[in-house]
PDB file of N, CA and C in Angstrom:
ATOM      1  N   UNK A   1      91.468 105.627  79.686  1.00  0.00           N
ATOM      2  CA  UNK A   1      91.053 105.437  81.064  1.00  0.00           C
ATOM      3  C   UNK A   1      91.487 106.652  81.888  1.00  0.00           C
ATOM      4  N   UNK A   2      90.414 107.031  82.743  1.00  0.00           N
ATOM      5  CA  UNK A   2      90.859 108.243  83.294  1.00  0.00           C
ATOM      6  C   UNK A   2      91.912 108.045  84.720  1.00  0.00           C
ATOM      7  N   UNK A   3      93.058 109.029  85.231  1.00  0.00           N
ATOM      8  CA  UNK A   3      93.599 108.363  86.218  1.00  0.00           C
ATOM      9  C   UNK A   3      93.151 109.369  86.839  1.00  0.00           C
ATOM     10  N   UNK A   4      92.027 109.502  87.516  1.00  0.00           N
ATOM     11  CA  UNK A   4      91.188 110.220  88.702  1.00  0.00           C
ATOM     12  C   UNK A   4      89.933 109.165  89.175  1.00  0.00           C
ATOM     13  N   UNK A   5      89.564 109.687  90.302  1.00  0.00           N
ATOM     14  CA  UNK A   5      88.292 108.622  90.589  1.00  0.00           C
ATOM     15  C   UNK A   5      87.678 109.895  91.380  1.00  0.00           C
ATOM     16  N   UNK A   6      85.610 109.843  91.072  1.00  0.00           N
ATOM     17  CA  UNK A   6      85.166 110.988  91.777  1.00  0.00           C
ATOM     18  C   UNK A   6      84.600 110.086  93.088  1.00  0.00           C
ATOM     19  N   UNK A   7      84.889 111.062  94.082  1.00  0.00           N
ATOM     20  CA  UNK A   7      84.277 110.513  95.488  1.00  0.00           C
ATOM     21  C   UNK A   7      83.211 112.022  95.512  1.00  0.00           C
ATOM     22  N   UNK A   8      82.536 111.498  96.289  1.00  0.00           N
ATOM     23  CA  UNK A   8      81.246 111.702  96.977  1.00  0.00           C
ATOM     24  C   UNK A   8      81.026 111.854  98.483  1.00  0.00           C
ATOM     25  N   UNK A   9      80.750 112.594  98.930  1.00  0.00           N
ATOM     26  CA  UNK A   9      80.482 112.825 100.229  1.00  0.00           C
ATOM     27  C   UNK A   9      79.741 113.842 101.057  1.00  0.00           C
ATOM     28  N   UNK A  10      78.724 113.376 102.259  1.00  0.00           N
ATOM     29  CA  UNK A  10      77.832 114.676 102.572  1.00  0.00           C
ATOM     30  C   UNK A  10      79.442 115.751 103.872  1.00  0.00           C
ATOM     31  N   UNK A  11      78.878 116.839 103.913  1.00  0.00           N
ATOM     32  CA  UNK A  11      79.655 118.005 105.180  1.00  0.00           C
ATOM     33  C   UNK A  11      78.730 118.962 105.720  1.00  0.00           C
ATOM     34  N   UNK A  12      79.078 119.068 107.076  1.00  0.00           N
ATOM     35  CA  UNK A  12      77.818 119.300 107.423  1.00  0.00           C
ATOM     36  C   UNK A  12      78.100 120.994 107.146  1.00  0.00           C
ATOM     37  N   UNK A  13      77.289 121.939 107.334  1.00  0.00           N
ATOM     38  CA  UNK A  13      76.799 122.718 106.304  1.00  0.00           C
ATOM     39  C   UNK A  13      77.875 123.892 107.204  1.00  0.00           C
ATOM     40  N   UNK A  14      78.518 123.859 108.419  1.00  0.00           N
ATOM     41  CA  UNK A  14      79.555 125.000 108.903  1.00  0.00           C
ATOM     42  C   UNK A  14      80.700 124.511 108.314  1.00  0.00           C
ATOM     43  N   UNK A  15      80.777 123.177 107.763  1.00  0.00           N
ATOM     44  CA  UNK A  15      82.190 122.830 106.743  1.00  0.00           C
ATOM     45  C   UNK A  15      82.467 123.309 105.730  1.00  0.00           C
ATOM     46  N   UNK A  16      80.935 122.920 105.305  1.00  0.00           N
ATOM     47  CA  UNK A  16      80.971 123.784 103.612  1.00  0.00           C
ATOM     48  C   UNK A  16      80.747 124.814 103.268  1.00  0.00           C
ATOM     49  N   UNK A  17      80.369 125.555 104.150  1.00  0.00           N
ATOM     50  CA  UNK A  17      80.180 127.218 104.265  1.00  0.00           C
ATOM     51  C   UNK A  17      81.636 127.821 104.393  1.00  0.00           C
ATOM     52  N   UNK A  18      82.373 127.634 105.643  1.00  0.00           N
ATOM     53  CA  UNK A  18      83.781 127.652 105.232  1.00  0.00           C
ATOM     54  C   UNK A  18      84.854 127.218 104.768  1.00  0.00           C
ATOM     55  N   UNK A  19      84.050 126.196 103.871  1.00  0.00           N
ATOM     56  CA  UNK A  19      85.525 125.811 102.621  1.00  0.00           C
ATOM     57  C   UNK A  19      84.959 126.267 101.246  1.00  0.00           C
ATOM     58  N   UNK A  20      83.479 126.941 101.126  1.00  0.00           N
ATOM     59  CA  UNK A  20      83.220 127.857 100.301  1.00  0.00           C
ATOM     60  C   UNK A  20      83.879 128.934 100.681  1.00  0.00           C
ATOM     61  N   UNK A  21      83.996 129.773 101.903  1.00  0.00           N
ATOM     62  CA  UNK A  21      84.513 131.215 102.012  1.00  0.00           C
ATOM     63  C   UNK A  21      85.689 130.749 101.514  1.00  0.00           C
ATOM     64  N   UNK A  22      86.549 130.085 101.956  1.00  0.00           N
ATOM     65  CA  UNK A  22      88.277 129.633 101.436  1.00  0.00           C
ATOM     66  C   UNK A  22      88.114 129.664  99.939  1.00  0.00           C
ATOM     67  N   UNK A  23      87.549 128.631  99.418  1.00  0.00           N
ATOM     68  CA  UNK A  23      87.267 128.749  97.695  1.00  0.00           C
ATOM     69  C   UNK A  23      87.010 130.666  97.246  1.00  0.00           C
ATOM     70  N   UNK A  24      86.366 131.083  98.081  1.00  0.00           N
ATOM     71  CA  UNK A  24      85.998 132.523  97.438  1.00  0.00           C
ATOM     72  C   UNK A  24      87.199 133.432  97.759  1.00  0.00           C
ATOM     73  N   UNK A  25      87.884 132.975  98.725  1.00  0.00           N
ATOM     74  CA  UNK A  25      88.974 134.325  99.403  1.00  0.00           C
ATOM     75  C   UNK A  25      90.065 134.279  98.405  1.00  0.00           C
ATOM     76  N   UNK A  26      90.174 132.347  97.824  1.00  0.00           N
ATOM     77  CA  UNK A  26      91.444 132.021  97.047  1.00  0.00           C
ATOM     78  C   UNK A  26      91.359 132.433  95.612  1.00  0.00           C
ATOM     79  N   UNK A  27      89.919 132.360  95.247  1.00  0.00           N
ATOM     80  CA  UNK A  27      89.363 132.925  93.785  1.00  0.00           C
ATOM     81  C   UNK A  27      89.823 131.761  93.024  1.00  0.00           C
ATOM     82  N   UNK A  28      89.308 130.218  93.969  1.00  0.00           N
ATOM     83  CA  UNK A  28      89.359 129.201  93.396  1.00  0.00           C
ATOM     84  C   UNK A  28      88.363 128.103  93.511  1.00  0.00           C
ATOM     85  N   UNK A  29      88.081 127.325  92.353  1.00  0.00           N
ATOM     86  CA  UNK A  29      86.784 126.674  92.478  1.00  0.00           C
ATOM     87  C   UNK A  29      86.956 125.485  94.060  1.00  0.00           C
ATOM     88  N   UNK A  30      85.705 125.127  94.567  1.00  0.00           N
ATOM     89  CA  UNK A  30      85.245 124.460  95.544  1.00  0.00           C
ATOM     90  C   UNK A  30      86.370 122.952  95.622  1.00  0.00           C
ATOM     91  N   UNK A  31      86.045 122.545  94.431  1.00  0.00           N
ATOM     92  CA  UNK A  31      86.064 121.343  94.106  1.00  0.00           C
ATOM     93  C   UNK A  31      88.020 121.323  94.070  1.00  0.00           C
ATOM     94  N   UNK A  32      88.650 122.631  93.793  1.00  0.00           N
ATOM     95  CA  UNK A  32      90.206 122.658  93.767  1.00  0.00           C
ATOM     96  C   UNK A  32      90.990 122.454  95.369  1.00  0.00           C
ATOM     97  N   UNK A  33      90.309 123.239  96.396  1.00  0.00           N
ATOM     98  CA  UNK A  33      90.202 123.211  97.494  1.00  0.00           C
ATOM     99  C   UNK A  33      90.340 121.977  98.339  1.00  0.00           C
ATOM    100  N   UNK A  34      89.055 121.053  97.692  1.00  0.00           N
ATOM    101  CA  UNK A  34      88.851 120.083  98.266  1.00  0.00           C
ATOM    102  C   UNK A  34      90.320 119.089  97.961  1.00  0.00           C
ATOM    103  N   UNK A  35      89.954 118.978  96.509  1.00  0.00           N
ATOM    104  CA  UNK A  35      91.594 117.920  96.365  1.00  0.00           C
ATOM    105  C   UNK A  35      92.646 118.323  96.617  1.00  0.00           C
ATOM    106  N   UNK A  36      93.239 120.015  96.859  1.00  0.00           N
ATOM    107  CA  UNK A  36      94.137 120.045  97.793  1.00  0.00           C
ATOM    108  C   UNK A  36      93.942 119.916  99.182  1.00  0.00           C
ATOM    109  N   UNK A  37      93.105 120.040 100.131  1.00  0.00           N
ATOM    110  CA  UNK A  37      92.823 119.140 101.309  1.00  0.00           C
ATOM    111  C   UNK A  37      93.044 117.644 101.433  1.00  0.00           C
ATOM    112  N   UNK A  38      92.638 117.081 100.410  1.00  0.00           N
ATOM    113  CA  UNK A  38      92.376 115.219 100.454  1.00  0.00           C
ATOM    114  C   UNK A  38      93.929 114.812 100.405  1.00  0.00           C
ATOM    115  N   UNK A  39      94.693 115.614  99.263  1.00  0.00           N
ATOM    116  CA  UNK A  39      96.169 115.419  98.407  1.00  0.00           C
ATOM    117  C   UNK A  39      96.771 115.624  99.450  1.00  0.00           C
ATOM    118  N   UNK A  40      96.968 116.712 100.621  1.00  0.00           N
ATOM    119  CA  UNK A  40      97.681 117.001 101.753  1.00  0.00           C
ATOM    120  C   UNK A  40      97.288 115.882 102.580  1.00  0.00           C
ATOM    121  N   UNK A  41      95.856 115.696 102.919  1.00  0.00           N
ATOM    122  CA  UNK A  41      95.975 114.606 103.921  1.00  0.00           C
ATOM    123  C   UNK A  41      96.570 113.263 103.572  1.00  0.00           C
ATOM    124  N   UNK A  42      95.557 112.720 102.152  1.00  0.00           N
ATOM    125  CA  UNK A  42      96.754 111.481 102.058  1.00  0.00           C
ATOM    126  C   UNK A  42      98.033 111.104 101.860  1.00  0.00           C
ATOM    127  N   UNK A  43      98.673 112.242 101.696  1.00  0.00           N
ATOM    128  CA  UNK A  43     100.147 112.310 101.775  1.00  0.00           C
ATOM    129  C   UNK A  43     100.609 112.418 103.276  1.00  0.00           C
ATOM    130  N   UNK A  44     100.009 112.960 104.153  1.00  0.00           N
ATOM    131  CA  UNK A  44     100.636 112.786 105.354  1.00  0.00           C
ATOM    132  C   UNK A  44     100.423 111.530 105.996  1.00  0.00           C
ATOM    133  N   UNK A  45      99.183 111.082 105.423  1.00  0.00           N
ATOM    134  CA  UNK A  45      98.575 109.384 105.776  1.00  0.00           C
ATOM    135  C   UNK A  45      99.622 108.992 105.405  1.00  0.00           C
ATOM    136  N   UNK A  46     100.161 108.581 103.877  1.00  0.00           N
ATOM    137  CA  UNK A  46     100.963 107.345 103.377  1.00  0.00           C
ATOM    138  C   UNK A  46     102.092 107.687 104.241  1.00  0.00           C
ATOM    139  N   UNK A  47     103.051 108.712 104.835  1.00  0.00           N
ATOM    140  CA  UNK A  47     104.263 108.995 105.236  1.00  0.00           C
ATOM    141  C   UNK A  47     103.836 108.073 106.751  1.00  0.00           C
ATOM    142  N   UNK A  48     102.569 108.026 107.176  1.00  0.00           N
ATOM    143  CA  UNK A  48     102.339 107.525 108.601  1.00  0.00           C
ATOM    144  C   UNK A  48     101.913 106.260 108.169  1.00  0.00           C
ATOM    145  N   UNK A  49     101.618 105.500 107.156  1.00  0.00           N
ATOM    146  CA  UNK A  49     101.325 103.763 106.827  1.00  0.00           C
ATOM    147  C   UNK A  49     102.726 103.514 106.501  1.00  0.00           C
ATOM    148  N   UNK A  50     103.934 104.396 106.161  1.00  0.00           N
ATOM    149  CA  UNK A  50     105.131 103.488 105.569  1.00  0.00           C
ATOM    150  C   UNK A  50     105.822 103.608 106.989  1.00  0.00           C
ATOM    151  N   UNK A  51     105.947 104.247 107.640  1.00  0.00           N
ATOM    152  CA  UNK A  51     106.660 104.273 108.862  1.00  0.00           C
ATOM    153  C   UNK A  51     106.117 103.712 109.791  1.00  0.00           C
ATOM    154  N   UNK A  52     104.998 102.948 109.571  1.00  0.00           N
ATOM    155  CA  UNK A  52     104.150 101.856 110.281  1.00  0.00           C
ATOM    156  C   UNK A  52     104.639 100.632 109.795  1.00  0.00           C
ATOM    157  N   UNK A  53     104.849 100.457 108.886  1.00  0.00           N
ATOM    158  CA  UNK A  53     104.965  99.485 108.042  1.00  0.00           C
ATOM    159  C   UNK A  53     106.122  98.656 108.622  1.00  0.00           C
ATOM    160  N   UNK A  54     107.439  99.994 108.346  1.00  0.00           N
ATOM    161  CA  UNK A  54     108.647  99.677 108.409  1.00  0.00           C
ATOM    162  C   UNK A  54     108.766  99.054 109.427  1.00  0.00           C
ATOM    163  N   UNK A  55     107.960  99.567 110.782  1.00  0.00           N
ATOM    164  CA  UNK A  55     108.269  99.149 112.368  1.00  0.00           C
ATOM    165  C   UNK A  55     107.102  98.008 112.569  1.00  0.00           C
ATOM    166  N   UNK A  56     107.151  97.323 111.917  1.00  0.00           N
ATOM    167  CA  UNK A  56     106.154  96.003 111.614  1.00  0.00           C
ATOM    168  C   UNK A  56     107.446  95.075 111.913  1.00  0.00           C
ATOM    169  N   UNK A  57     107.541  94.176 113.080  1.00  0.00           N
ATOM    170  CA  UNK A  57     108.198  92.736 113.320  1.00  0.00           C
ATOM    171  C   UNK A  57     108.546  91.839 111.858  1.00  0.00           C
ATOM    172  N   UNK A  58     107.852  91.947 110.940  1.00  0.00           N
ATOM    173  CA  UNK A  58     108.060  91.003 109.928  1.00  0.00           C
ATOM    174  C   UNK A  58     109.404  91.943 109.131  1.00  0.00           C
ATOM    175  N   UNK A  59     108.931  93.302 109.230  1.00  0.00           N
ATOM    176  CA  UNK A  59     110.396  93.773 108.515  1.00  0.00           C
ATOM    177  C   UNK A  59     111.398  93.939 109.016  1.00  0.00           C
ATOM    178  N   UNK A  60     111.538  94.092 110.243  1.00  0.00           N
ATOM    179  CA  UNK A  60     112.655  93.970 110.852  1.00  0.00           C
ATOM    180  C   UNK A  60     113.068  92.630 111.248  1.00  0.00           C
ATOM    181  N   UNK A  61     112.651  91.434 111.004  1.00  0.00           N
ATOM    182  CA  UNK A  61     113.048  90.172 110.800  1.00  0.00           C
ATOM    183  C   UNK A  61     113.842  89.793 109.517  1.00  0.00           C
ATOM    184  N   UNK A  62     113.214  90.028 108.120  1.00  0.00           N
ATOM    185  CA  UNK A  62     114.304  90.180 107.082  1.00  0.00           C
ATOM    186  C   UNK A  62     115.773  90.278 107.333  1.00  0.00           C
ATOM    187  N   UNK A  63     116.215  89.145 106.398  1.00  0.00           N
ATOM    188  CA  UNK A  63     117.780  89.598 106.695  1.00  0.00           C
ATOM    189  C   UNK A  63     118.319  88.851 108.145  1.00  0.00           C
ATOM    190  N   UNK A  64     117.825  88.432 109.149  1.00  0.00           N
ATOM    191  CA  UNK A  64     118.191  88.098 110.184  1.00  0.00           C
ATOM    192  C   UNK A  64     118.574  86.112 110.029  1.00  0.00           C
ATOM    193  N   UNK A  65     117.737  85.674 108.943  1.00  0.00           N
ATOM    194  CA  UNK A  65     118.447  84.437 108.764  1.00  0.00           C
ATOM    195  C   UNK A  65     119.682  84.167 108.872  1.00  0.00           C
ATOM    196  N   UNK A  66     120.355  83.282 109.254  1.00  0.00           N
ATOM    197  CA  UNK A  66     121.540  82.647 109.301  1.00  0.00           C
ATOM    198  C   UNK A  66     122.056  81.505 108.628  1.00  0.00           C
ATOM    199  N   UNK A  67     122.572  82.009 107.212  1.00  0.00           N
ATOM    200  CA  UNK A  67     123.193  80.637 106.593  1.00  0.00           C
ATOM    201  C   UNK A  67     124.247  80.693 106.017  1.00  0.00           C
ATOM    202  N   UNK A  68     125.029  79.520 105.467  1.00  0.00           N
ATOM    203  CA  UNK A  68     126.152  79.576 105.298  1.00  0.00           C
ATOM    204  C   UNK A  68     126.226  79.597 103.835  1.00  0.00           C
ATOM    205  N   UNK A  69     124.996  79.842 103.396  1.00  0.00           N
ATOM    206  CA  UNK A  69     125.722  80.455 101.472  1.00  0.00           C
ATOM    207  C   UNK A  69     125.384  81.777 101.316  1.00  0.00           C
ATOM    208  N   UNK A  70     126.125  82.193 100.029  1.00  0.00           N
ATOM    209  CA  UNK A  70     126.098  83.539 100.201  1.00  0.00           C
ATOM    210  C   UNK A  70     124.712  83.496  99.051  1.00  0.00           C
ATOM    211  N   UNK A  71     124.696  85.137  98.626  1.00  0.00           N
ATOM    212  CA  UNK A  71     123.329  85.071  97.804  1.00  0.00           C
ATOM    213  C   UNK A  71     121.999  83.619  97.679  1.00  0.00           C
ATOM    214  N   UNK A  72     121.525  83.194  98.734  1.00  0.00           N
ATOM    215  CA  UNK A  72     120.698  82.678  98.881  1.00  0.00           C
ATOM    216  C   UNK A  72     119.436  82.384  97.827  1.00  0.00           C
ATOM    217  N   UNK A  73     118.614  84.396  98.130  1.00  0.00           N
ATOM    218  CA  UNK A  73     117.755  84.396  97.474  1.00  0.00           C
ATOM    219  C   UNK A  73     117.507  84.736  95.870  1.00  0.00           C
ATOM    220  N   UNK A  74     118.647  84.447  95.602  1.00  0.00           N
ATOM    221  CA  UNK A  74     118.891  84.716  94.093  1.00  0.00           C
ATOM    222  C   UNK A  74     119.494  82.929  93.587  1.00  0.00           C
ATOM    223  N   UNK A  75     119.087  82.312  94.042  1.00  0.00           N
ATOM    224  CA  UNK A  75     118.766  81.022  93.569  1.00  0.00           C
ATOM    225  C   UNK A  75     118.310  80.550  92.908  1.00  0.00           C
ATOM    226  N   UNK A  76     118.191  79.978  91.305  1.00  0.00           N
ATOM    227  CA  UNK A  76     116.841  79.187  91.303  1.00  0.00           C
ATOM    228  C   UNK A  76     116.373  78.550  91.802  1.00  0.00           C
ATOM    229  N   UNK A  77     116.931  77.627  91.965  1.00  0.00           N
ATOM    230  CA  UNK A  77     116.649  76.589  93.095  1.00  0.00           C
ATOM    231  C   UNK A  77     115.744  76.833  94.607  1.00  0.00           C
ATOM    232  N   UNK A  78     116.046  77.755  94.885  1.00  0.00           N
ATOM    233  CA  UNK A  78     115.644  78.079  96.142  1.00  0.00           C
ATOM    234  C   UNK A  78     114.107  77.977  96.361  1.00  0.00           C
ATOM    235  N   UNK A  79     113.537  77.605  97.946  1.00  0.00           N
ATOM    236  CA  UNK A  79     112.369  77.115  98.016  1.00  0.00           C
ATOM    237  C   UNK A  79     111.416  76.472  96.409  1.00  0.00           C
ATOM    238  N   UNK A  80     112.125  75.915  95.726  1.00  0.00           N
ATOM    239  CA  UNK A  80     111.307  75.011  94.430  1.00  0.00           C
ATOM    240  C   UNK A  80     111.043  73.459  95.215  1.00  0.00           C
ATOM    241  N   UNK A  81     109.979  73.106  95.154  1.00  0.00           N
ATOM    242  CA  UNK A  81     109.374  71.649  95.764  1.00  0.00           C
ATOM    243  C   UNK A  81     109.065  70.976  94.747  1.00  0.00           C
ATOM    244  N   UNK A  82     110.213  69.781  94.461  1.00  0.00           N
ATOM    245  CA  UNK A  82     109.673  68.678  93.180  1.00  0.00           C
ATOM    246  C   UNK A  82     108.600  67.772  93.800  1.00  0.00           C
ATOM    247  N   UNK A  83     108.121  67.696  92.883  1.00  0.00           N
ATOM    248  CA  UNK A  83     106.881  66.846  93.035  1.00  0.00           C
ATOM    249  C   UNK A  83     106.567  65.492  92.072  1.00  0.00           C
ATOM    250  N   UNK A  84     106.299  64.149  92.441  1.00  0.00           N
ATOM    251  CA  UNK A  84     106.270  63.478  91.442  1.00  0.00           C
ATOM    252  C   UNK A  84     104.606  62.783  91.597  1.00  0.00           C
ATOM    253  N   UNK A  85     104.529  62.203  90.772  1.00  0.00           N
ATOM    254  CA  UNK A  85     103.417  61.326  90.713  1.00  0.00           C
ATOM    255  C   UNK A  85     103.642  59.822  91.265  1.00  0.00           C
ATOM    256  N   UNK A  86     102.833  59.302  92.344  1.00  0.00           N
ATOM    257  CA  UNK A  86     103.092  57.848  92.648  1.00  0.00           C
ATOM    258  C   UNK A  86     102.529  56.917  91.865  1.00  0.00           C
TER     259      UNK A  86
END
């Protein structure tokens, strides 16, 4: 199984004219260009979805329970609902 996936996409033709000159100045193919463009952007994306993430109310709620046993969530027991048949 390959771990790449090809995307597809139109640019309008002053994009691709100068990310051909870039490909020609670097004396590197089109297509190398591009996935270092995509690789830079989605890396600056994921650094801006995890630091979104983090400042999400639900994660900064974690941990804020109040109870009186220690290790809780390392229970078996914990949230298990018996159930019987009537």
């Amino acid at each position: 199984m390959s771990t790449t996936k090809i995307v597809q996409t139109d640019v309008d033709i002053e994009t691709y004219e100068i990310l051909r000159a870039v490909a020609s100045l670097e004396k590197k193919p089109l297509k190398e260009i591009l996935r270092s463009i995509l690789r830079d952007y989605a890396k600056k994306e994921k650094e801006k979805l995890l630091k979104e993430l983090h400042n999400d109310p639900l994660w900064r709620s974690i941990g804020l329970l109040d109870t009186d046993e220690e290790d809780l969530s390392e229970r078996d027991d914990w949230g298990v609902v018996g159930w019987e048949s009537e």
